[in-house]
N, C-alpha and C. Protein backbone atom coordinates (compact mmCIF):
# COMPACT_ATOMS: atom_id res chain seq x y z
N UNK A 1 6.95 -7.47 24.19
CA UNK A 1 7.99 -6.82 23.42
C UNK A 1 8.73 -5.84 24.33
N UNK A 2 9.98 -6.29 24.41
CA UNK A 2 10.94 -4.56 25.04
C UNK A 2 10.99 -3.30 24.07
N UNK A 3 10.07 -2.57 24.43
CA UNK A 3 10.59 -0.93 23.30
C UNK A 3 11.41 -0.59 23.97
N UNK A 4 12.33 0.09 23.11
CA UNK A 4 12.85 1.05 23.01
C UNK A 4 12.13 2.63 23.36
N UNK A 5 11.91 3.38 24.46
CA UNK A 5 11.42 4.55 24.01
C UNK A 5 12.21 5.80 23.95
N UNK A 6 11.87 6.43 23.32
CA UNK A 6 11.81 7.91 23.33
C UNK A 6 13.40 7.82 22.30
N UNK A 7 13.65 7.12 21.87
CA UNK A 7 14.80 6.78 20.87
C UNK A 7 14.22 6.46 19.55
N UNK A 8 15.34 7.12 18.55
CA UNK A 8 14.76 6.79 17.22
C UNK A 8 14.54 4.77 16.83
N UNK A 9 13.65 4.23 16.39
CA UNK A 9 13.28 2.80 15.89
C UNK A 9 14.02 2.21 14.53
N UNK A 10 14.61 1.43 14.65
CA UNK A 10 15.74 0.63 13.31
C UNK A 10 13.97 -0.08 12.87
N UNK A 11 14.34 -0.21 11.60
CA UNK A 11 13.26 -0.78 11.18
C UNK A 11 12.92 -2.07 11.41
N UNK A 12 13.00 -3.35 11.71
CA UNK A 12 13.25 -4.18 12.42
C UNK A 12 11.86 -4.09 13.41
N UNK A 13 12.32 -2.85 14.58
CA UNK A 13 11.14 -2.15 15.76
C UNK A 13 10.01 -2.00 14.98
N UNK A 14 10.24 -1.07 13.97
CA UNK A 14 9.38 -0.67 13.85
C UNK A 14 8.18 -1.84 13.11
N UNK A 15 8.46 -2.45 12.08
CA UNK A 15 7.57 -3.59 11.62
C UNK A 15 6.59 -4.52 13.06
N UNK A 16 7.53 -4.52 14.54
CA UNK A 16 7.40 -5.44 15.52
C UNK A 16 5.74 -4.33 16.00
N UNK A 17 5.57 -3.06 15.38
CA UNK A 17 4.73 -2.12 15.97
C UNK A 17 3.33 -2.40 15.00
N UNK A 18 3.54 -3.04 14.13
CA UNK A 18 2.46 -3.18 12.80
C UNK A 18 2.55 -2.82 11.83
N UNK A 19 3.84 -1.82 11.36
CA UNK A 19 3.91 -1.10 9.91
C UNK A 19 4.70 -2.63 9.46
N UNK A 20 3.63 -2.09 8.02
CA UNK A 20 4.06 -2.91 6.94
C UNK A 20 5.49 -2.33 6.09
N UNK A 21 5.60 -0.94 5.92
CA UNK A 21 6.77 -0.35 5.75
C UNK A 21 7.63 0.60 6.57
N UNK A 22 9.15 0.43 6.90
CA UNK A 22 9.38 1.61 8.00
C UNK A 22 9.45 2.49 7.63
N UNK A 23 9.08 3.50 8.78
CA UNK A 23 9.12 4.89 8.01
C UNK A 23 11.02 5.61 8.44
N UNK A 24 11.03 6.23 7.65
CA UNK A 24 12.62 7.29 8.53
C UNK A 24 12.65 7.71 9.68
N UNK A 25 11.84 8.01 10.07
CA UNK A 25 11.30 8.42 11.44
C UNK A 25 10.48 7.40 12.34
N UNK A 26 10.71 7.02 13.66
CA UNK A 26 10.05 6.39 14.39
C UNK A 26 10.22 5.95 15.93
N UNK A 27 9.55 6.44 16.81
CA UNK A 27 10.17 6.42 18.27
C UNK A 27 8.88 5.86 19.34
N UNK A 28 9.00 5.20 19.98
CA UNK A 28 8.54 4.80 20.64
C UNK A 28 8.15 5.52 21.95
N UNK A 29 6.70 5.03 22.61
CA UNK A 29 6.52 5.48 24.06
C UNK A 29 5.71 5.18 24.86
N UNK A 30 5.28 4.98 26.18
CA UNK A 30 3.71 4.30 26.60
C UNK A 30 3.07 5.58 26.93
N UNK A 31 1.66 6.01 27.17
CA UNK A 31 0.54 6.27 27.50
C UNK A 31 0.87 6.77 28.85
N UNK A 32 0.71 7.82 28.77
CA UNK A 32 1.14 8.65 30.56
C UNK A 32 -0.36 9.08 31.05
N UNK A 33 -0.62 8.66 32.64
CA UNK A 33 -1.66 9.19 33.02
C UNK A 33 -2.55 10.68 32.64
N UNK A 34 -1.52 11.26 32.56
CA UNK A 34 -1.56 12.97 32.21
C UNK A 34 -2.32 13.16 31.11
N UNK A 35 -2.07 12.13 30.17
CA UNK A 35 -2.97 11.99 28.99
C UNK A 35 -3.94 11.16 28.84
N UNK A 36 -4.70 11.02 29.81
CA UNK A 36 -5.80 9.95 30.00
C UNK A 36 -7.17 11.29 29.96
N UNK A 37 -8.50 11.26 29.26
CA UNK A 37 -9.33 11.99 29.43
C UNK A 37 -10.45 11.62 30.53
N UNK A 38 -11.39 11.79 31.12
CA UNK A 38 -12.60 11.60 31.58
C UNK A 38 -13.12 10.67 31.18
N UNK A 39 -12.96 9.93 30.10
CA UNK A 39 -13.55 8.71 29.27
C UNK A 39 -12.69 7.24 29.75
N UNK A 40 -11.76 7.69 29.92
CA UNK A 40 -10.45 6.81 30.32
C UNK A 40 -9.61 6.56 29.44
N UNK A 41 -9.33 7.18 28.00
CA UNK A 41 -9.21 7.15 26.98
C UNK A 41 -7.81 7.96 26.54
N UNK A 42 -7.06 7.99 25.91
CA UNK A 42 -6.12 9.08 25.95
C UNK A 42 -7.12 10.47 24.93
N UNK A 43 -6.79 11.65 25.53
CA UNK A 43 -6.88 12.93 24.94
C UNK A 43 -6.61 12.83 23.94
N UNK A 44 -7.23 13.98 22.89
CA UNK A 44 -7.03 13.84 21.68
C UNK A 44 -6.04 14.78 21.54
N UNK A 45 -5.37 15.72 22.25
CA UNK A 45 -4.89 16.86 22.34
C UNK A 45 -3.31 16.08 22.71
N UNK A 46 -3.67 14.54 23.08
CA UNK A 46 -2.08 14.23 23.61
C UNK A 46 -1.42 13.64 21.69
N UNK A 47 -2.11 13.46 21.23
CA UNK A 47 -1.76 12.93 20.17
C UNK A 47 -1.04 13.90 19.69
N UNK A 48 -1.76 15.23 19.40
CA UNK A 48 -0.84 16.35 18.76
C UNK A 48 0.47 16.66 19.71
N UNK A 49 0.22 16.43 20.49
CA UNK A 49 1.95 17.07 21.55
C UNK A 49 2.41 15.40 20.96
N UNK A 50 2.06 14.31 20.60
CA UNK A 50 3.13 13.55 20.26
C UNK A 50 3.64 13.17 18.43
N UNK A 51 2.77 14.00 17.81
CA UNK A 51 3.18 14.31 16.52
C UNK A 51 4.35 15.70 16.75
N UNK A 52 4.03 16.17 17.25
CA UNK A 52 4.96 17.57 17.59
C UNK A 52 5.92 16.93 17.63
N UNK A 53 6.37 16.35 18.95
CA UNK A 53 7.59 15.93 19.42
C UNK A 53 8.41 14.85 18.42
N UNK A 54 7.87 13.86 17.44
CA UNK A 54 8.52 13.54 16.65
C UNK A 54 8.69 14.33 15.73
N UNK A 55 7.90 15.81 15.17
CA UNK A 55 8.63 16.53 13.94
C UNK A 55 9.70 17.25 14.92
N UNK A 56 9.82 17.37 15.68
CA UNK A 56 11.14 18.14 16.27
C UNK A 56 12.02 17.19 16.27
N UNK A 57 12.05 16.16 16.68
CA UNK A 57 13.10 14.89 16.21
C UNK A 57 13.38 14.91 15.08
N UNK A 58 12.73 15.11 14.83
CA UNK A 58 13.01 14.48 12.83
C UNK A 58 13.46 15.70 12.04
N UNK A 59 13.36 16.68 12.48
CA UNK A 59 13.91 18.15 12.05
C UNK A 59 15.39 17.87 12.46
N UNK A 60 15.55 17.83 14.09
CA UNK A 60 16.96 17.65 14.55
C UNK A 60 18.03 16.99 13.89
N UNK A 61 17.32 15.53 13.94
CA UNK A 61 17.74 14.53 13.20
C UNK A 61 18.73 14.64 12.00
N UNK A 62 17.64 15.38 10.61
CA UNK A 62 17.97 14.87 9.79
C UNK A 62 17.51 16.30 8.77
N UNK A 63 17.19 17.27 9.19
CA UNK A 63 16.96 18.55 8.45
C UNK A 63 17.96 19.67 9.27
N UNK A 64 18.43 19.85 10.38
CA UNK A 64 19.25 20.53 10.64
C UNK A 64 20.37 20.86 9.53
N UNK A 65 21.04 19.67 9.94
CA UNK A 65 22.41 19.87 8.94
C UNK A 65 22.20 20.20 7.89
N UNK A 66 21.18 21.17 7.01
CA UNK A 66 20.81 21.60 6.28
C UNK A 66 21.06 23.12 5.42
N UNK A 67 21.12 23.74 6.92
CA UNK A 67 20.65 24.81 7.02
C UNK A 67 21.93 25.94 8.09
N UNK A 68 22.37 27.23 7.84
CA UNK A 68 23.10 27.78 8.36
C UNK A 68 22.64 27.78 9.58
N UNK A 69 23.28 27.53 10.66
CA UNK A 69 22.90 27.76 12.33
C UNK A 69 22.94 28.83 12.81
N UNK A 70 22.97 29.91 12.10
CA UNK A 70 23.13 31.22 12.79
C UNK A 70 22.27 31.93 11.69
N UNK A 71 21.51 31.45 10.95
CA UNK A 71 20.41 32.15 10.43
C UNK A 71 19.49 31.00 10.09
N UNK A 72 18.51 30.37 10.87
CA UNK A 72 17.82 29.14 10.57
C UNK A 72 16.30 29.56 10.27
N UNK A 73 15.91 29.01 9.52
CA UNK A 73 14.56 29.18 9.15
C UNK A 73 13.74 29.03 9.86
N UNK A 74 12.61 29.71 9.82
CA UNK A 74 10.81 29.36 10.49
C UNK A 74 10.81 28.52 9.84
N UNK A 75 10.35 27.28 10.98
CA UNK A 75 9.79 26.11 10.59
C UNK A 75 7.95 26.01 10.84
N UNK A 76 6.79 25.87 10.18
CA UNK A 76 5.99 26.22 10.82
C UNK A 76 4.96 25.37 9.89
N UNK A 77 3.65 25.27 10.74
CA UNK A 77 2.66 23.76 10.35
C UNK A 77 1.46 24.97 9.43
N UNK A 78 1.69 24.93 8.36
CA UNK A 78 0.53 25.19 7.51
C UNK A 78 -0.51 25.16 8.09
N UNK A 79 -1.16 23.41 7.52
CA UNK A 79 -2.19 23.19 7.89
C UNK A 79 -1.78 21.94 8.27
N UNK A 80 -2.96 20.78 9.10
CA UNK A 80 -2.89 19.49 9.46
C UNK A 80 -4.28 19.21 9.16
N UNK A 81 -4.03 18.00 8.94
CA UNK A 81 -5.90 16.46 9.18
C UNK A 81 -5.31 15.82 9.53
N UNK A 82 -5.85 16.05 10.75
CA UNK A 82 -5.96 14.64 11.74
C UNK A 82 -7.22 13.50 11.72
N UNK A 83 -6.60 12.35 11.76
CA UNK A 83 -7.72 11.35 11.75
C UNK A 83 -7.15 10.16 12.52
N UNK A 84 -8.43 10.55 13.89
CA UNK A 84 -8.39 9.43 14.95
C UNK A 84 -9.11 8.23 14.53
N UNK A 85 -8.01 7.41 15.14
CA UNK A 85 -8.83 5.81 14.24
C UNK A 85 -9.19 4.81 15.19
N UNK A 86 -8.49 4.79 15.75
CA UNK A 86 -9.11 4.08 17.71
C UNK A 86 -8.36 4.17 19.10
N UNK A 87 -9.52 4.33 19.75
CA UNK A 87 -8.58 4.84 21.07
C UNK A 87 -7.69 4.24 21.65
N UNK A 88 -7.00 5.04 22.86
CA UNK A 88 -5.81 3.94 23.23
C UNK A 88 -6.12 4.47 24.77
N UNK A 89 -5.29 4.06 25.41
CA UNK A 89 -5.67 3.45 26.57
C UNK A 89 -4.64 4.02 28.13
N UNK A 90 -4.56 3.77 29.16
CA UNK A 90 -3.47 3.61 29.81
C UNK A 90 -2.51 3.08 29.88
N UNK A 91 -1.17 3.29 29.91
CA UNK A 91 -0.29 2.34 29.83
C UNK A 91 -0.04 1.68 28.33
N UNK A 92 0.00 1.61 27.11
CA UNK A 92 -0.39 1.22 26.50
C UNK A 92 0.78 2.31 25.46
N UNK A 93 1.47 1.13 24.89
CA UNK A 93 2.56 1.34 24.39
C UNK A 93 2.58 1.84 22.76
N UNK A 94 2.80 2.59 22.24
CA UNK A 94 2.55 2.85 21.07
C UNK A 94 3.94 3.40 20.22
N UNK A 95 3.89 3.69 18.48
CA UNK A 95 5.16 4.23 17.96
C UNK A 95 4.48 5.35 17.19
N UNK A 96 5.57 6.44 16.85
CA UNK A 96 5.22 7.59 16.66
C UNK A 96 6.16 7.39 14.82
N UNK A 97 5.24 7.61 13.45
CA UNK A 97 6.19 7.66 12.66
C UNK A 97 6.14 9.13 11.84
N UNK A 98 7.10 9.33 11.04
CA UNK A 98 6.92 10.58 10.28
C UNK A 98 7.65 10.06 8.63
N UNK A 99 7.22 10.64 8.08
CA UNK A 99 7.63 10.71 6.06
C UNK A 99 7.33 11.67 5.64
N UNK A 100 8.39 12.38 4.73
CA UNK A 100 7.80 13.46 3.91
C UNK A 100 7.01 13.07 2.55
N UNK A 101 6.40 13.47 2.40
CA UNK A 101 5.53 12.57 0.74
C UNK A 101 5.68 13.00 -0.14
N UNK A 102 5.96 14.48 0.28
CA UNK A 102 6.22 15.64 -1.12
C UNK A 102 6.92 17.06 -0.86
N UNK A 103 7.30 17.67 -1.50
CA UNK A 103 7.73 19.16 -1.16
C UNK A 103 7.54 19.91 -2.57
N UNK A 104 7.61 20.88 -2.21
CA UNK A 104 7.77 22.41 -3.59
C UNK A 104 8.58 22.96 -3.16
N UNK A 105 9.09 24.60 -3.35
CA UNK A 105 10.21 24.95 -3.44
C UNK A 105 10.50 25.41 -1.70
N UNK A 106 9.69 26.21 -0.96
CA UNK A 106 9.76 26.39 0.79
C UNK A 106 8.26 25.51 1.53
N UNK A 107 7.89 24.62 0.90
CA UNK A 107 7.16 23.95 1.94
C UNK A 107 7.29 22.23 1.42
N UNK A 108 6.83 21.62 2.14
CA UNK A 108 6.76 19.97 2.21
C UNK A 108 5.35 19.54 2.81
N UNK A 109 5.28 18.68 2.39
CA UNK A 109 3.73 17.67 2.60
C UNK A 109 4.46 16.02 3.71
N UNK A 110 3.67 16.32 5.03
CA UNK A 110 3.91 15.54 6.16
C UNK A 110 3.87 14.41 6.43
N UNK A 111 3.51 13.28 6.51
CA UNK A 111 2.36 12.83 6.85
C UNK A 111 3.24 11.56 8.39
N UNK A 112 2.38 11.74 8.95
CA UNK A 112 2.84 10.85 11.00
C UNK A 112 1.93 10.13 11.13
N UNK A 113 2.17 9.08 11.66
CA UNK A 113 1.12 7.87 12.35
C UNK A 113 1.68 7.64 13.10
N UNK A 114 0.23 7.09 14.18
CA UNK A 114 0.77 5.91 15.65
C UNK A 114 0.21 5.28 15.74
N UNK A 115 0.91 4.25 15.93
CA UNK A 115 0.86 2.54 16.00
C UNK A 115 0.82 2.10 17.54
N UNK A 116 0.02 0.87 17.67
CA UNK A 116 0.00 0.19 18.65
C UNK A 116 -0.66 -1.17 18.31
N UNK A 117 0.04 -1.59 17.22
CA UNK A 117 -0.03 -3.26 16.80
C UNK A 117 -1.13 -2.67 15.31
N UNK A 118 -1.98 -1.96 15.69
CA UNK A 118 -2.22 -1.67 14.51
C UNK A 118 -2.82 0.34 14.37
N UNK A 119 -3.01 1.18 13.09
CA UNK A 119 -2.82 2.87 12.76
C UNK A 119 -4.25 2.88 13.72
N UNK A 120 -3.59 3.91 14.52
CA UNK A 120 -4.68 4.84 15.82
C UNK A 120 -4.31 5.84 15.79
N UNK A 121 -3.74 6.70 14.60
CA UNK A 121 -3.97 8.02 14.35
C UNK A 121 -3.19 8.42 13.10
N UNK A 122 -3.33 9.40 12.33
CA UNK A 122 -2.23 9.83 10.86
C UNK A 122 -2.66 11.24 11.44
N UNK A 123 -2.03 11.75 10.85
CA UNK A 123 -1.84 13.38 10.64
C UNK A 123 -1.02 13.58 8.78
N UNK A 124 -1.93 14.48 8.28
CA UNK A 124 -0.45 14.99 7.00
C UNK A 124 -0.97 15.66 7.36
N UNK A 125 0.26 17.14 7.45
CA UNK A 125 0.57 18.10 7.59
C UNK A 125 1.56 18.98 5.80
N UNK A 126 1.06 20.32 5.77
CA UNK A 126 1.74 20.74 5.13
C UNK A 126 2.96 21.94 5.57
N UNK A 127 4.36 21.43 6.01
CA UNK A 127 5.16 22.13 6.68
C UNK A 127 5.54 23.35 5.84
N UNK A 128 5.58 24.31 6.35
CA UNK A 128 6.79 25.55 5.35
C UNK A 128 7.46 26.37 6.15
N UNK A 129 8.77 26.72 5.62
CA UNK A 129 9.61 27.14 5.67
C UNK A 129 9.78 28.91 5.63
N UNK A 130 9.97 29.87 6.31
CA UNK A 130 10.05 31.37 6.09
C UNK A 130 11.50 31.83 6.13
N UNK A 131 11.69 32.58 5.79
CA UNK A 131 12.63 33.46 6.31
C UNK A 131 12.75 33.80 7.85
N UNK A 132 14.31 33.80 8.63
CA UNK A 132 14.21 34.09 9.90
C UNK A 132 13.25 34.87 10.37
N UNK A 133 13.18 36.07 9.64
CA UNK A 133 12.17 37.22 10.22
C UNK A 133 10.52 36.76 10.10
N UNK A 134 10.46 35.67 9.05
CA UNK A 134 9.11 35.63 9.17
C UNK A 134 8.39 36.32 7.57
N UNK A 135 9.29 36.96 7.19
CA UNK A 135 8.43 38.22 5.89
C UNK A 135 8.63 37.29 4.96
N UNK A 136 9.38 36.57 4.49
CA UNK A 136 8.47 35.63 3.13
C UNK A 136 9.25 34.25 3.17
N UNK A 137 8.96 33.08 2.27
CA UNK A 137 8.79 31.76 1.90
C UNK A 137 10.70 31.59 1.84
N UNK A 138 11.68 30.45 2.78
CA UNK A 138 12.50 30.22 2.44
C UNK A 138 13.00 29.43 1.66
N UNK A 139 13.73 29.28 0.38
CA UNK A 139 13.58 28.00 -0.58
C UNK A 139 14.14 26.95 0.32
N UNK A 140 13.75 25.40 -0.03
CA UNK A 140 14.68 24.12 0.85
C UNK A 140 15.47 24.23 0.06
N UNK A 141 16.63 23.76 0.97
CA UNK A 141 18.52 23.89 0.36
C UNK A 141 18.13 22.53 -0.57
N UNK A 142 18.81 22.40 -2.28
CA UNK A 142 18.94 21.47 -2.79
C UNK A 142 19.48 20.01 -2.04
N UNK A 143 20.27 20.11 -1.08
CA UNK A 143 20.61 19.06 -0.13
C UNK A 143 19.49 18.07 0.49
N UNK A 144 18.72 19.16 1.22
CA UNK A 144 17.80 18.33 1.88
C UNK A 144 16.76 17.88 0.61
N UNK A 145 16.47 18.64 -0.08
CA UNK A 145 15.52 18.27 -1.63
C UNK A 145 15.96 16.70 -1.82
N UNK A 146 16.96 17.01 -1.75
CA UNK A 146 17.47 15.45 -2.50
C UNK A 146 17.61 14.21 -1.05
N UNK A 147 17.49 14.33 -0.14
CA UNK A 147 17.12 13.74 0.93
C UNK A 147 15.64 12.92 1.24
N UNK A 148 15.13 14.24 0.78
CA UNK A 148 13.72 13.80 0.81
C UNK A 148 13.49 12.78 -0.22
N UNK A 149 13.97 12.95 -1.18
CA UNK A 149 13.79 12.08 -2.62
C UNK A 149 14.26 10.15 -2.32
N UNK A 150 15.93 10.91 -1.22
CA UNK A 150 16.39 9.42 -1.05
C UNK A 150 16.24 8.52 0.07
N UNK A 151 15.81 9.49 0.91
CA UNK A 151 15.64 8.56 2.46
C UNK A 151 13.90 8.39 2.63
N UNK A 152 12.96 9.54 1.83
CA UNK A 152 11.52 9.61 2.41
C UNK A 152 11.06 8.68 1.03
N UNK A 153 11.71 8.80 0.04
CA UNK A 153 10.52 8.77 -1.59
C UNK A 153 9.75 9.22 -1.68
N UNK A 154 10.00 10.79 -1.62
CA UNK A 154 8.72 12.35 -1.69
C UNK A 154 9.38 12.16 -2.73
N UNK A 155 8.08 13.09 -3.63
CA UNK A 155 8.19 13.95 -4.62
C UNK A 155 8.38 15.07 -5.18
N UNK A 156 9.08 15.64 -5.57
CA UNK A 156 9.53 16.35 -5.77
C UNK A 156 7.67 17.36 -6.79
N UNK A 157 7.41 18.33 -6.39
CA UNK A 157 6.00 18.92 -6.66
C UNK A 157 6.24 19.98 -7.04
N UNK A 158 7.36 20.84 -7.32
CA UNK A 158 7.92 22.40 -7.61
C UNK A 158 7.45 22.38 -9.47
C-alpha cells in the first residue's frame, strides 16, 4: 500500500488500514527507530506522543475556527485509558484515528486508535476546556456542539 503520511486520511485510506468505520480524524505514519524499546518493540510512551500529535491536528483542523484567536481556551487532557493491544514493530506502518463520542457543557469524551491492518492501541480521553487564565470551565461554542453531533455522532451529555 502507498500511505499517505503525516496528512489527514479520506476514508477510502483509512478502511485500506482495517477500520471498519472512518473516523474524522486520521493520519498516517511508519515506526521511527527512536521509538523502538530494548525489547525491539515500539515504546509505550511513543504511542502517547502519537495520540498527542493527532489531537493537535484535529483541534487545528476542525475546532479552531471555533473559538476567538486572541482569547483561546485551555485545552487540556482530564484523564486517559490507554489500552495496548499488540505490539508493533520497526518500520511498520500504522494510522492514527480520533472521534469525539460525547461532550457536556466545557469538556468532551475522546476516544483515538492505531491501526496497522488491525486496533494496537485506543485511548478515550476526557478533554476540557478552561478559561485562558486557567481559573474555571470554558463553555464549547454552540458551533462546534453541533459539529460534534454532525461530523463525530457524539452525544450531546449536558
Amino acid at each position: 500500500m502507498d500511505a499517505r503520511f503525516l496528512t489527514p486520511l479520506n476514508p477510502a485510506e483509512q478502511l485500506s488500514y482495517g477500520l471498519s468505520l472512518p473516523a474524522p480524524m486520521a493520519m498516517a505514519d511508519r515506526v521511527r527507530f527512536s521509538e523502538i524499546d530494548l525489547l525491539h518493540h515500539v515504546n509505550n510512551k511513543a504511542y502517547l506522543d502519537w495520540f498527542e500529535a493527532l489531537r493537535v491536528q484535529y483541534f487545528n483542523d476542525f475546532f479552531l475556527e471555533h473559538f476567538d484567536l486572541d482569547a483561546l481556551p485551555r485545552h487540556v487532557v482530564r484523564n486517559a485509558d490507554i489500552h495496548y493491544i499488540k505490539e508493533m514493530v520497526l518500520g511498520e506502518s500504522y494510522m492514527t484515528t480520533a472521534r469525539v463520542l460525547s461532550f457536556r457543557r466545557t469538556s468532551y469524551t475522546l476516544e483515538q486508535q492505531i491501526w496497522s491492518g488491525d486496533l494496537r492501541a485506543s485511548m478515550v480521553g476526557v478533554m476540557v476546556f478552561r478559561t485562558p487564565d486557567g481559573s474555571a470551565g470554558y463553555p464549547i461554542p454552540d458551533s462546534l456542539r453541533q459539529q460534534f453531533i454532525d461530523l463525530d455522532g457524539a452525544t450531546d451529555e449536558s
